[in-house]
N, C-alpha and C. Protein backbone atom coordinates (compact mmCIF):
# COMPACT_ATOMS: atom_id res chain seq x y z
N UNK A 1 114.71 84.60 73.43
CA UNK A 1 114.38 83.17 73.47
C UNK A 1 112.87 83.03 73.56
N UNK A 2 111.89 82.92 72.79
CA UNK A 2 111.16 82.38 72.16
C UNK A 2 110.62 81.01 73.16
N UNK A 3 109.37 81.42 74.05
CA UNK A 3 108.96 80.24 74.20
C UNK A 3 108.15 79.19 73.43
N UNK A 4 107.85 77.98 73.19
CA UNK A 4 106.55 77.25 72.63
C UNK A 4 105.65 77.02 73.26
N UNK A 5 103.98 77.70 72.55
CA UNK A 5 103.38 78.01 73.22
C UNK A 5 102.28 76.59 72.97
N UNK A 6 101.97 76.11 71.81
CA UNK A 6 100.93 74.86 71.63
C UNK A 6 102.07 73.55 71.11
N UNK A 7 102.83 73.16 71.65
CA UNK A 7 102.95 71.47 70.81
C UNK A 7 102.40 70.78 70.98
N UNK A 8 102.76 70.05 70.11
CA UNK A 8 101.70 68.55 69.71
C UNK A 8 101.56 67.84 69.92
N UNK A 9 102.10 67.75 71.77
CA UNK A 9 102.20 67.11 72.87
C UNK A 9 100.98 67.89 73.75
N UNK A 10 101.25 69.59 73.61
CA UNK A 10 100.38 69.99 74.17
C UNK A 10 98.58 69.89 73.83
N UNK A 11 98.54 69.81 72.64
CA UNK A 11 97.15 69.91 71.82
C UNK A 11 96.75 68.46 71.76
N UNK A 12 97.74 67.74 72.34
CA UNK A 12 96.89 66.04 72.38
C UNK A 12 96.65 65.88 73.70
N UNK A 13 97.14 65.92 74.62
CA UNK A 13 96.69 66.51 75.86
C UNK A 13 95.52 67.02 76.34
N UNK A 14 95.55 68.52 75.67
CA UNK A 14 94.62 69.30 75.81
C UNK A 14 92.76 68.83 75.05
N UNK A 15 93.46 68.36 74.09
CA UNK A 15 92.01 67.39 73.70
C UNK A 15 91.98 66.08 74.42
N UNK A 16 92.67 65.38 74.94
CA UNK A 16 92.21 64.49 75.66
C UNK A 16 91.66 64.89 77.09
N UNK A 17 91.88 65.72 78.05
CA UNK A 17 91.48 65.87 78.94
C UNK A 17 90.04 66.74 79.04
N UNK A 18 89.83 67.03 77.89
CA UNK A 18 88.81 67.68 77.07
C UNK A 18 87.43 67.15 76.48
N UNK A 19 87.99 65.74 76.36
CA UNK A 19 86.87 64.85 75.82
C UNK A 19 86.32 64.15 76.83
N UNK A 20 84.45 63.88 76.30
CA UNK A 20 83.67 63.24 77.22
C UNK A 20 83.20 62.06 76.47
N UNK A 21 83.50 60.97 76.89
CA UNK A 21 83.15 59.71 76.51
C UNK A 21 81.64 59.55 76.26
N UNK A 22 80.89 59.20 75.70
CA UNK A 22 79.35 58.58 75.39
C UNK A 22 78.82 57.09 75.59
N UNK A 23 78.56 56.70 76.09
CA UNK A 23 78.46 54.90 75.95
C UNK A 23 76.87 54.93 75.46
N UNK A 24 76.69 54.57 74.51
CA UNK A 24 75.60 54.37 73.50
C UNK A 24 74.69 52.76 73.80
N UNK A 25 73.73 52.59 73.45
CA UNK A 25 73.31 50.86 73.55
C UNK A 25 73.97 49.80 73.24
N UNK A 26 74.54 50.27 72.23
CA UNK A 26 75.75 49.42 72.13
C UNK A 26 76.97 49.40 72.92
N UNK A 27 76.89 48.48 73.25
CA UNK A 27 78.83 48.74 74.63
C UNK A 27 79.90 48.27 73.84
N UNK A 28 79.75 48.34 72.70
CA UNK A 28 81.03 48.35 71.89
C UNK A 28 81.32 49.74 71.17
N UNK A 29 80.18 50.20 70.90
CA UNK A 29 80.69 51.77 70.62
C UNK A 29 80.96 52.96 71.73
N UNK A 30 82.03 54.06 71.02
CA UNK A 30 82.21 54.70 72.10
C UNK A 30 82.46 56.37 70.94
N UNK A 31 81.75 56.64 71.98
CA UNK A 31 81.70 58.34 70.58
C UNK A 31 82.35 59.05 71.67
N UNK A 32 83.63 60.02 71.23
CA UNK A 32 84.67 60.78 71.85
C UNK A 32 83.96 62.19 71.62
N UNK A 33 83.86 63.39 71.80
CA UNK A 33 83.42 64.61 71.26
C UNK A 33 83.99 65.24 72.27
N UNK A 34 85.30 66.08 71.59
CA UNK A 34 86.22 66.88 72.00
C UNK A 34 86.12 68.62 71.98
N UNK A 35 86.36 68.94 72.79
CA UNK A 35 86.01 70.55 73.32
C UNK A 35 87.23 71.47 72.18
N UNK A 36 86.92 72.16 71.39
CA UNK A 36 88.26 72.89 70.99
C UNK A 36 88.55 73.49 71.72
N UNK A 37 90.04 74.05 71.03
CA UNK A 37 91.05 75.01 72.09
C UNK A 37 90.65 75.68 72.13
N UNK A 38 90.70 76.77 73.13
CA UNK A 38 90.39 78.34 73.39
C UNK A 38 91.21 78.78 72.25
N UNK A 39 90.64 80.04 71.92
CA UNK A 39 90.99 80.81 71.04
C UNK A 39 92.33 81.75 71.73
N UNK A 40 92.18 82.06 73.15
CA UNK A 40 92.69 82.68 73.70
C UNK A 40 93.88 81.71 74.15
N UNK A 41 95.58 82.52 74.64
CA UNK A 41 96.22 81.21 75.47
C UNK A 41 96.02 82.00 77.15
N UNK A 42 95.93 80.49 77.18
CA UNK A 42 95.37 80.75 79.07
C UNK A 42 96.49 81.43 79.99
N UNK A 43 96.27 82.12 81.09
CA UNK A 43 97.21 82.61 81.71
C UNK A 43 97.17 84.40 81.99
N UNK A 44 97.10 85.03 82.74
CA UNK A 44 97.76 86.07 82.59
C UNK A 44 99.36 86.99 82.28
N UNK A 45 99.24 87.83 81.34
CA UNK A 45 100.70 88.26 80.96
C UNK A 45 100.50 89.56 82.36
N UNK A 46 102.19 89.22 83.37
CA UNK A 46 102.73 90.01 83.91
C UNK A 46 103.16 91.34 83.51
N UNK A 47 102.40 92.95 84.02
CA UNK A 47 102.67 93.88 83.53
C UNK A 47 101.49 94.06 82.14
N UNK A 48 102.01 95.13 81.48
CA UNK A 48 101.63 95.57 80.19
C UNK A 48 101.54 94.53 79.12
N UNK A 49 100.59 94.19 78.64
CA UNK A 49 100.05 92.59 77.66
C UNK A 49 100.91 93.65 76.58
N UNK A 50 100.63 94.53 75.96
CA UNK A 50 100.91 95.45 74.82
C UNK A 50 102.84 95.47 74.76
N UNK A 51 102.97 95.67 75.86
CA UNK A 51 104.68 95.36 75.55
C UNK A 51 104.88 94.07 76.04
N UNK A 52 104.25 93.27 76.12
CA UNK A 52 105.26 91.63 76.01
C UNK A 52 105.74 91.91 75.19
N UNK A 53 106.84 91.16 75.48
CA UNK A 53 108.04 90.66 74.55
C UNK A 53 108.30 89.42 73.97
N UNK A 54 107.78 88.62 72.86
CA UNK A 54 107.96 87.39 72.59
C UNK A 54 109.82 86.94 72.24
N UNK A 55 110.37 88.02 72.45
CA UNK A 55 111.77 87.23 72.31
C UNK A 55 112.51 87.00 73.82
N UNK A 56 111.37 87.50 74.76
CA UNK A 56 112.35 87.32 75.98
C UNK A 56 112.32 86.28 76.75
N UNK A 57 112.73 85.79 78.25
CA UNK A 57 112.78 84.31 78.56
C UNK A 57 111.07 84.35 79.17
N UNK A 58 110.45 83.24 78.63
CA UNK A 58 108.90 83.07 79.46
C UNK A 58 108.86 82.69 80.59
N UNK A 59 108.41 82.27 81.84
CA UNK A 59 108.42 81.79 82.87
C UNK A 59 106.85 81.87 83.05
N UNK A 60 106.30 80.52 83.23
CA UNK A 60 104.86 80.00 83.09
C UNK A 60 105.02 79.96 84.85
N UNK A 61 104.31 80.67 85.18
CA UNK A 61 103.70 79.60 86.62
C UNK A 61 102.49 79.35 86.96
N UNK A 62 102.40 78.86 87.77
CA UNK A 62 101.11 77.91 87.96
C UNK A 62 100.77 77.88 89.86
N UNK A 63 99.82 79.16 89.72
CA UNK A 63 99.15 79.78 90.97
C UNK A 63 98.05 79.16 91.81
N UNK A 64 98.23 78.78 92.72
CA UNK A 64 96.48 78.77 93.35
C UNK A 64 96.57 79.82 94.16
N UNK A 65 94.94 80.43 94.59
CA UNK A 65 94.94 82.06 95.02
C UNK A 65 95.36 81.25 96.75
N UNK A 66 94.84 79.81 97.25
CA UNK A 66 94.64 80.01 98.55
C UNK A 66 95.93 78.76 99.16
N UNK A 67 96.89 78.97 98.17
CA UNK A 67 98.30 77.79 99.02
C UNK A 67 99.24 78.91 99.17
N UNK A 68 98.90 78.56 100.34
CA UNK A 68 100.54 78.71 101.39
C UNK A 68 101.93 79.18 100.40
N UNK A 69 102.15 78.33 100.05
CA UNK A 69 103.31 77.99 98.75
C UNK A 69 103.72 78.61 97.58
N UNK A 70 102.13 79.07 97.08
CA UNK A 70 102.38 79.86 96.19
C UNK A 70 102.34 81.31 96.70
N UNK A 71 101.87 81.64 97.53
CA UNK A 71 102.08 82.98 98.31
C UNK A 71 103.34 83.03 99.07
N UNK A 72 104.11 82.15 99.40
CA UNK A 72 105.56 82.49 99.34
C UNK A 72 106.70 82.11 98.41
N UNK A 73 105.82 82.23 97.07
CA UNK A 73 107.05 82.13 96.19
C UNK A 73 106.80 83.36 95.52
N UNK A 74 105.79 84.43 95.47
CA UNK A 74 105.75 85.06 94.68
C UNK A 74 106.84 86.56 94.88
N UNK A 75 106.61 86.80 96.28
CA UNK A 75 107.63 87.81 96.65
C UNK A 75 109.18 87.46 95.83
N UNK A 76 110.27 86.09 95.71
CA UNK A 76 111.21 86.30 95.15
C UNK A 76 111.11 86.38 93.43
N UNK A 77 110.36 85.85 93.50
CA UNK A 77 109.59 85.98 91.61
C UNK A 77 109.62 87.11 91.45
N UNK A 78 108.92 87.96 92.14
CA UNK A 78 109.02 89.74 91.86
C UNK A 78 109.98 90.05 91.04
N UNK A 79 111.28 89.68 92.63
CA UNK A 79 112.20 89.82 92.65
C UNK A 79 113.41 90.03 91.13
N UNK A 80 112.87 88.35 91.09
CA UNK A 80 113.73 88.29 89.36
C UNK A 80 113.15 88.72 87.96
N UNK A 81 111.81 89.38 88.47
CA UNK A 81 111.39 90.10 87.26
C UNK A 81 112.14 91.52 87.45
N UNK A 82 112.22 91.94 88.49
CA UNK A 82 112.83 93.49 88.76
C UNK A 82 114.18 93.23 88.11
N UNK A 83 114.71 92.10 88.71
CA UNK A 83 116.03 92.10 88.36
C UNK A 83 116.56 92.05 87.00
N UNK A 84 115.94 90.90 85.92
CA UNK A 84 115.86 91.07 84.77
C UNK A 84 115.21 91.81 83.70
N UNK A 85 114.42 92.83 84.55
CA UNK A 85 113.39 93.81 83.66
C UNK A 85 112.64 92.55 81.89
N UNK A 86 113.18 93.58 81.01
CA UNK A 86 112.77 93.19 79.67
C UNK A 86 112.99 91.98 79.43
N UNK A 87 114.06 91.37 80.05
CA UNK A 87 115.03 90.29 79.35
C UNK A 87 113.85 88.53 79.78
N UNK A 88 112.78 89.31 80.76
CA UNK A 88 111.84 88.13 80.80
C UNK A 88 111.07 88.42 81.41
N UNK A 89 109.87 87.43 80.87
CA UNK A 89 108.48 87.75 80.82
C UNK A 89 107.64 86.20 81.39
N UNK A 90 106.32 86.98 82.82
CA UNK A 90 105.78 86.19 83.16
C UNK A 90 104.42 85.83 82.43
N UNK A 91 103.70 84.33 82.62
CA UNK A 91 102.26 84.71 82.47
C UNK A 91 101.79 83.63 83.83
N UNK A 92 100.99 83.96 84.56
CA UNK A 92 100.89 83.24 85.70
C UNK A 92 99.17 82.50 85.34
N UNK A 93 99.62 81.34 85.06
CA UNK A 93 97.80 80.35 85.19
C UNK A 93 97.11 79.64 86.24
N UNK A 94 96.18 80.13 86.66
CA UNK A 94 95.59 79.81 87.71
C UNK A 94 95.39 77.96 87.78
N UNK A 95 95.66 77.69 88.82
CA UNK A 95 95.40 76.41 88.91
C UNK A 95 95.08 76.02 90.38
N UNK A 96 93.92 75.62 90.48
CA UNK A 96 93.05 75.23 91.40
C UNK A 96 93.19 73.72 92.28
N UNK A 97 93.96 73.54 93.34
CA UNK A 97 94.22 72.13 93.51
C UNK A 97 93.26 71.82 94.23
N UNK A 98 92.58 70.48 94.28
CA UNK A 98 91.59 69.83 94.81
C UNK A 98 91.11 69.66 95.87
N UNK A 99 92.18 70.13 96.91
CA UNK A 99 92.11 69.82 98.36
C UNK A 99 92.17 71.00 98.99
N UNK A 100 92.28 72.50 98.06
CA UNK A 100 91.72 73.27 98.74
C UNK A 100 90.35 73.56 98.52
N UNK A 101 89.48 73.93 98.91
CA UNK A 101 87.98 73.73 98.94
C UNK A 101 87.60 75.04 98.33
N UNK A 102 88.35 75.98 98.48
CA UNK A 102 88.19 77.14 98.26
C UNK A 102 88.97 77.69 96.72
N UNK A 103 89.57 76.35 96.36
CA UNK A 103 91.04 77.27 95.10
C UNK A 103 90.36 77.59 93.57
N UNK A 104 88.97 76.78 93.65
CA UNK A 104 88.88 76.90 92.23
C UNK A 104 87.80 78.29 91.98
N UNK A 105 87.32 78.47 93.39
CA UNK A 105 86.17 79.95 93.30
C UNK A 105 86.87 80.84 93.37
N UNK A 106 87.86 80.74 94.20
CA UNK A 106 89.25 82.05 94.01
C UNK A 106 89.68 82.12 93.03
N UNK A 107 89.99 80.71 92.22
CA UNK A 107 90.80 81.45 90.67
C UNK A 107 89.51 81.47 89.65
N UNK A 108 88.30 81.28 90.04
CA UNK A 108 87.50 81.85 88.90
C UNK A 108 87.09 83.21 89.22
N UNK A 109 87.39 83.82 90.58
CA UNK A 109 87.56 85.40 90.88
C UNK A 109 88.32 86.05 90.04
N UNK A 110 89.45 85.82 90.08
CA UNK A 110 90.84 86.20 89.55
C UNK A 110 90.58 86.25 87.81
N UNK A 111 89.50 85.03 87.27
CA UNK A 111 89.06 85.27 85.59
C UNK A 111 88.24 86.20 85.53
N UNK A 112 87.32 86.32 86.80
CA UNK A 112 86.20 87.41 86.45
C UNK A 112 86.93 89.10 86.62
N UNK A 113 87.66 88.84 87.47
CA UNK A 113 88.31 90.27 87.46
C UNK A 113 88.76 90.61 86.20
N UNK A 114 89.80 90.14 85.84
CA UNK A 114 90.82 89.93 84.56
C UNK A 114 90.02 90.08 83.19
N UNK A 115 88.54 89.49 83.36
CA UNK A 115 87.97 90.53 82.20
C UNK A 115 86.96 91.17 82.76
N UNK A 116 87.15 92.06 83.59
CA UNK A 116 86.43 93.45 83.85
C UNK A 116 87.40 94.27 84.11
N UNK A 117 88.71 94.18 84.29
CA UNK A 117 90.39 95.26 84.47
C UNK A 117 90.76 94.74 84.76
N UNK A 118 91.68 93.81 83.45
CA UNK A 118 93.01 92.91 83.81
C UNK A 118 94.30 93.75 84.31
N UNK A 119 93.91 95.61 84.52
CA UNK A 119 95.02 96.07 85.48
C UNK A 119 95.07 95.75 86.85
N UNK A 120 93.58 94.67 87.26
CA UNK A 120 93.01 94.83 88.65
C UNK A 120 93.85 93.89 89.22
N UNK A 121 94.31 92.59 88.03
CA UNK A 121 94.60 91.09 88.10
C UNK A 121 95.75 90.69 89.07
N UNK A 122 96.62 90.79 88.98
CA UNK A 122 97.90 90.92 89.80
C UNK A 122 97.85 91.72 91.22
N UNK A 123 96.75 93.01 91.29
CA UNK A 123 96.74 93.62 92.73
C UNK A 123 95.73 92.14 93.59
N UNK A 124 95.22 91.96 92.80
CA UNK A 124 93.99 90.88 93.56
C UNK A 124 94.88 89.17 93.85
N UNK A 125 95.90 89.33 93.47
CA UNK A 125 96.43 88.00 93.54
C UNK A 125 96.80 88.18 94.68
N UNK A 126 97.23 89.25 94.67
CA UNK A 126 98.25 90.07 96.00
C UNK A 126 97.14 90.19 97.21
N UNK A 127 96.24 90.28 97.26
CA UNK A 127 95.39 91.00 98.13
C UNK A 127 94.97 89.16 98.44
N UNK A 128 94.78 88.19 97.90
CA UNK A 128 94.46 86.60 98.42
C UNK A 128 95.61 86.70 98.78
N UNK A 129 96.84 86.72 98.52
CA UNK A 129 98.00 86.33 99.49
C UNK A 129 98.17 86.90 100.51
N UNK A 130 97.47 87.81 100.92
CA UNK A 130 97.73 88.25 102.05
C UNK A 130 97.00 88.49 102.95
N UNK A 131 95.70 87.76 102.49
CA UNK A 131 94.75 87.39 103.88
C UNK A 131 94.22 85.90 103.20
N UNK A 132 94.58 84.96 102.56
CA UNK A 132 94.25 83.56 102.41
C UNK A 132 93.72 83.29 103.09
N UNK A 133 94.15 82.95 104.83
CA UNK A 133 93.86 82.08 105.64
C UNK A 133 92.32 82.69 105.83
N UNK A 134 91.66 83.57 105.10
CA UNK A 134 89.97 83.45 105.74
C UNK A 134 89.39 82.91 104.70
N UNK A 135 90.09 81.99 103.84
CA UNK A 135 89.32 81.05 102.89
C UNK A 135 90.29 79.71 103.13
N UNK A 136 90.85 79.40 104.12
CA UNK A 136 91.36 78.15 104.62
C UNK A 136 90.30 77.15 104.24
N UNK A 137 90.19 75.56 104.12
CA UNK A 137 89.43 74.84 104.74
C UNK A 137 89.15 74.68 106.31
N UNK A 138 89.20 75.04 106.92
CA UNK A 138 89.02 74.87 108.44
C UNK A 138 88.43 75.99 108.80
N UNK A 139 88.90 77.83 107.84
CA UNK A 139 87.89 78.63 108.30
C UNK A 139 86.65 78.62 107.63
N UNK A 140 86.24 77.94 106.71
CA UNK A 140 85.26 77.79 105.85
C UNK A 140 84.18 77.17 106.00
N UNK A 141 84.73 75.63 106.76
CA UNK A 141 83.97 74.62 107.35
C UNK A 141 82.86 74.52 107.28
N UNK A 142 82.27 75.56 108.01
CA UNK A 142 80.63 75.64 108.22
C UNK A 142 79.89 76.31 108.29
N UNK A 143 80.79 77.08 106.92
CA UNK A 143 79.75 77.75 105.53
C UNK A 143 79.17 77.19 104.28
N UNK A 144 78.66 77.41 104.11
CA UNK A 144 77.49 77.17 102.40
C UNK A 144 78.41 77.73 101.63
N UNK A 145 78.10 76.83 100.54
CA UNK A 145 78.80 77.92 98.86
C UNK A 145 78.18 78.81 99.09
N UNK A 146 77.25 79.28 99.39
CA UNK A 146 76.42 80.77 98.79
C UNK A 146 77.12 81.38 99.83
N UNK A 147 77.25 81.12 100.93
CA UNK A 147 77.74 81.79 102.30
C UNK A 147 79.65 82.36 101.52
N UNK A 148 80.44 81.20 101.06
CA UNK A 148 81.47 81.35 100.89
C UNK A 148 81.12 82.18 99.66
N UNK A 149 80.62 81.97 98.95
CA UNK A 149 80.75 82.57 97.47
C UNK A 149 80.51 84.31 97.96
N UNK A 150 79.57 84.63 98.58
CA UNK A 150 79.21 86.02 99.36
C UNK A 150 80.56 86.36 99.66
N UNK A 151 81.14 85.94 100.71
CA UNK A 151 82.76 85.86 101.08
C UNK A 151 83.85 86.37 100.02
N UNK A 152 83.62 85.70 98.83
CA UNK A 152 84.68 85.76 97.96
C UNK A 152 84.50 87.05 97.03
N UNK A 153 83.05 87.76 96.63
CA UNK A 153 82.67 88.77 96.21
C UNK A 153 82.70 90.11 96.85
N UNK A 154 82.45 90.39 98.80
CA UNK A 154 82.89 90.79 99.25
C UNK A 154 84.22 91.48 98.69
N UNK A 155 85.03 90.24 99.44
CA UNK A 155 86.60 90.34 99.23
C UNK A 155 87.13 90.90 98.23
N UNK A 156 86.91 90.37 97.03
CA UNK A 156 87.42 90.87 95.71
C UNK A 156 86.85 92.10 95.43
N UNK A 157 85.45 92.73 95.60
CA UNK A 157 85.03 94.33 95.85
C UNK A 157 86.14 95.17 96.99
N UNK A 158 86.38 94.73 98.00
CA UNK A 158 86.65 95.51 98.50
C UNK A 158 88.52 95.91 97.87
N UNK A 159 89.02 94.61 97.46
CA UNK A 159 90.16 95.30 96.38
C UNK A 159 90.36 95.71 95.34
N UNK A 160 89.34 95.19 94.91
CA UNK A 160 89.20 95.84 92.97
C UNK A 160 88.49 97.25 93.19
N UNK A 161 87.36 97.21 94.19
CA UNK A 161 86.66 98.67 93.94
C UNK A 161 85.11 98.20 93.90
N UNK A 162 84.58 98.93 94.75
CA UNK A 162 83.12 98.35 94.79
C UNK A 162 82.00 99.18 93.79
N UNK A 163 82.85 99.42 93.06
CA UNK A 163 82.09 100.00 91.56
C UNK A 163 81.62 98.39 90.96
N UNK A 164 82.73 97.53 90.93
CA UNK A 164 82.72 96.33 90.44
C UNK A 164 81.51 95.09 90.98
N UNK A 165 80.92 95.46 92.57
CA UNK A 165 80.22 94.79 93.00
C UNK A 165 79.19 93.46 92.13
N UNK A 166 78.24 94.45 91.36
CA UNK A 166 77.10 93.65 91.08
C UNK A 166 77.92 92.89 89.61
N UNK A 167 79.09 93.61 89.02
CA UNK A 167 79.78 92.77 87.62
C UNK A 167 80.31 91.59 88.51
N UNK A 168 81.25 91.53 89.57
CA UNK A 168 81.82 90.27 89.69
C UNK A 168 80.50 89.08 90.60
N UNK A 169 79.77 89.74 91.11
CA UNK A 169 78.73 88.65 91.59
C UNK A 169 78.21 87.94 90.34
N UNK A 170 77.47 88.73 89.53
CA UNK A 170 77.28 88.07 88.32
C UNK A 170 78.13 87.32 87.39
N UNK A 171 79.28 87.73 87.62
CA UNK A 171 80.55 86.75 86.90
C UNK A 171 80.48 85.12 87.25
N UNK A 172 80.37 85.13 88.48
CA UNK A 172 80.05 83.80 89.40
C UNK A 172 78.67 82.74 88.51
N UNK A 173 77.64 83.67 87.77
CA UNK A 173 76.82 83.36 87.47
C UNK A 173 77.10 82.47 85.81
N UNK A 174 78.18 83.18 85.14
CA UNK A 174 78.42 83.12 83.88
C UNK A 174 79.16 81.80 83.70
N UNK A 175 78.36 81.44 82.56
CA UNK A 175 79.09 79.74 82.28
C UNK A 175 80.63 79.49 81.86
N UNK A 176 81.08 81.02 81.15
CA UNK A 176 82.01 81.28 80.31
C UNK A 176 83.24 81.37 81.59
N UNK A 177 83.24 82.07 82.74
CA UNK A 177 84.31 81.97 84.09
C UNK A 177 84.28 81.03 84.44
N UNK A 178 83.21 79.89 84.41
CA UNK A 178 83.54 78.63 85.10
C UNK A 178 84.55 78.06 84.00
N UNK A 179 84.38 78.07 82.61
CA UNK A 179 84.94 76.98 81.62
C UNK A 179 86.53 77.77 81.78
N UNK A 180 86.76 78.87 81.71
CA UNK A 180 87.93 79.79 81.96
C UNK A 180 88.69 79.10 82.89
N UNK A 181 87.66 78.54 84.31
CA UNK A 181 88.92 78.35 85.44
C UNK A 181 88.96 76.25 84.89
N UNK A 182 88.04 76.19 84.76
CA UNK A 182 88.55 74.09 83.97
C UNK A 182 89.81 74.47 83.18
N UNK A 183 89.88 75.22 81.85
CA UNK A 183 90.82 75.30 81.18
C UNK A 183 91.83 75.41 82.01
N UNK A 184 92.17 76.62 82.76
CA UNK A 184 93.14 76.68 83.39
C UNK A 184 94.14 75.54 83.89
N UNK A 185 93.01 75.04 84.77
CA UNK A 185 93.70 73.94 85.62
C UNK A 185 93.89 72.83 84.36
N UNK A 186 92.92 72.61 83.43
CA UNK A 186 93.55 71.43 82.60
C UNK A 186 95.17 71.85 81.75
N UNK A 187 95.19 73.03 81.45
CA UNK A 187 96.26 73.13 80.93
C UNK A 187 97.29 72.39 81.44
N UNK A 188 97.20 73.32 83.40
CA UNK A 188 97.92 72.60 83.82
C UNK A 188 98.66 71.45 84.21
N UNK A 189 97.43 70.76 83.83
CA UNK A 189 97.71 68.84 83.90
C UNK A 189 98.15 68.86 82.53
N UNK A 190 98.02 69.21 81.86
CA UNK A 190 98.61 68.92 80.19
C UNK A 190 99.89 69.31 80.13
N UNK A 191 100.58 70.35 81.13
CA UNK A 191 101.81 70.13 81.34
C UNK A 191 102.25 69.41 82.16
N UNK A 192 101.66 68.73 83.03
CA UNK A 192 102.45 68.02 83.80
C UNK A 192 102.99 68.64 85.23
N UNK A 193 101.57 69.31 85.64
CA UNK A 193 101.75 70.34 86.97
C UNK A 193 100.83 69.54 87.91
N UNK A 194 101.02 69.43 89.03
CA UNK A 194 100.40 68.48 90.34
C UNK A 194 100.63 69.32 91.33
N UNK A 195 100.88 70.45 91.70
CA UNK A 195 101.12 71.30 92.73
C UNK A 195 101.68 72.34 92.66
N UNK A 196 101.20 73.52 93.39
CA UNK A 196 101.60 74.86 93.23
C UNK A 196 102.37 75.27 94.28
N UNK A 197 103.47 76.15 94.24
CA UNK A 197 103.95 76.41 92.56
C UNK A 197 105.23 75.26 92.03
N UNK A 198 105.40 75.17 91.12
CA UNK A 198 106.45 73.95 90.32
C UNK A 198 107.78 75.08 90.69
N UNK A 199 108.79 74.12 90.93
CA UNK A 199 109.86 74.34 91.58
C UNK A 199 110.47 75.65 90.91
N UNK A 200 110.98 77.15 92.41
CA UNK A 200 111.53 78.04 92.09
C UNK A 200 112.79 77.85 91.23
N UNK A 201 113.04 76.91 92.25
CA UNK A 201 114.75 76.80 92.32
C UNK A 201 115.40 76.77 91.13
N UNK A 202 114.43 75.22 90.27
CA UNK A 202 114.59 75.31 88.89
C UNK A 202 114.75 76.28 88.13
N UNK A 203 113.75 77.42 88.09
CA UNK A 203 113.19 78.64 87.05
C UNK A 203 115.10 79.54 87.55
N UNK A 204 115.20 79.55 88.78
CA UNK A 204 116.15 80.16 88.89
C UNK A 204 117.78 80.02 87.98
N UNK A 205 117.64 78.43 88.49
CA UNK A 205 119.07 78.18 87.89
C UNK A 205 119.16 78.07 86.34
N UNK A 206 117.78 77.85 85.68
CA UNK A 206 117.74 78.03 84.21
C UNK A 206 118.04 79.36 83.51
N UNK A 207 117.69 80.62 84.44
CA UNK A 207 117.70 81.92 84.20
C UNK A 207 119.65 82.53 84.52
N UNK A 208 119.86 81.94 85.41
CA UNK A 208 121.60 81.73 85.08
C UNK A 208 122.18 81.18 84.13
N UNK A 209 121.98 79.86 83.42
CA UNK A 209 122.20 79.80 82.85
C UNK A 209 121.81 80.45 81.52
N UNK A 210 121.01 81.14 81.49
CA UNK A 210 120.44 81.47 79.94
C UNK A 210 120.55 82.96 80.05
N UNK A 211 121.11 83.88 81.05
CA UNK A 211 121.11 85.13 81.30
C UNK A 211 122.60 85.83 81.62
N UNK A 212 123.39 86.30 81.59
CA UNK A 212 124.37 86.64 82.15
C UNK A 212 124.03 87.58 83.95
């Protein structure tokens, strides 16, 4: 089963949340100038990119590195990838919600890793879930971005490998990881995602039905 990956629901979307309005001297004109699509589709593929399987069931989710929520949904997710092996395939897209203070420098970690060893990608998701709470808002408080951003480079060296040090500080620097983690999260509003993660329960009972 074959997911769809751009409709034409998605690509009107995706250019609308994309476009920046102009208001010119005239206040009757209005010039739209729209961002194209990534060339790439957003998301990381679970496991080996080289053996995805485009005929098997997809399951999109939609991560922030520092909610609660999504760090306890991922352990049974495992779960039903073990359980179904081949028969389905994840790609998990970072999405940054607003009210954590910390979600969108964490998932532009998670882009900078992912292209310096997207084998790193998935251990590092793992490694924010399991010490989050020192990028809480409340433990953060009354630090500086530069203070937190130090924090977040740290962190991600000390799980990826501090070979990586001076590549992921500089990642932080690159215009191309910031536009990586916007896409992300816009995708996600282009589907129609407001909180992480969008219901297990659902993904579950669809996979009964569509699985023996």
């Amino acid at each position: 089963m074959r997911a769809t990956i751009f409709s034409p629901l998605f690509i009107s979307l995706f250019l609308l949340l994309n476009s920046i309005p102009h208001h010119h001297q005239s206040k009757s004109k209005w010039v739209v100038e729209a961002q194209l699509i990534p060339a790439k589709f957003d998301g990381f593929v679970h496991g080996n990119p080289k053996k995805f399987n485009p005929e098997s069931i997809l399951i999109e989710a939609f991560f922030d590195p520092v909610c609660p929520d999504t760090r306890d949904s991922w352990p049974p997710l495992k779960k039903v990838l073990h359980f179904y092996g081949s028969k389905v395939s994840l790609i998990v897209h970072p999405f940054p919600l607003p009210y954590h203070d910390n979600a969108f420098a964490t998932s532009r970690a998670v882009h900078i890793v992912n292209g310096l060893n997207s084998s790193a990608t998935y251990p590092l998701w793992e490694s924010f879930f399991k010490d989050q709470e020192k990028f809480y808002n409340q433990e953060t408080s009354n630090k500086s971005r530069t203070e937190i951003l130090d924090l977040i480079v740290e962190f991600v060296t000390k799980s990826v490998g501090h070979s990586y040090y001076s590549a992921v500080k500089s990642g932080f620097s690159d215009r191309q990881t910031d536009l990586k983690t916007r896409v992300s999260f816009k995708y996600g509003c282009s589907r129609g995602v407001y909180g992480t993660p969008p219901s297990l329960s659902m993904v579950f009972f669809c996979l009964m039905l569509a699985l023996p």
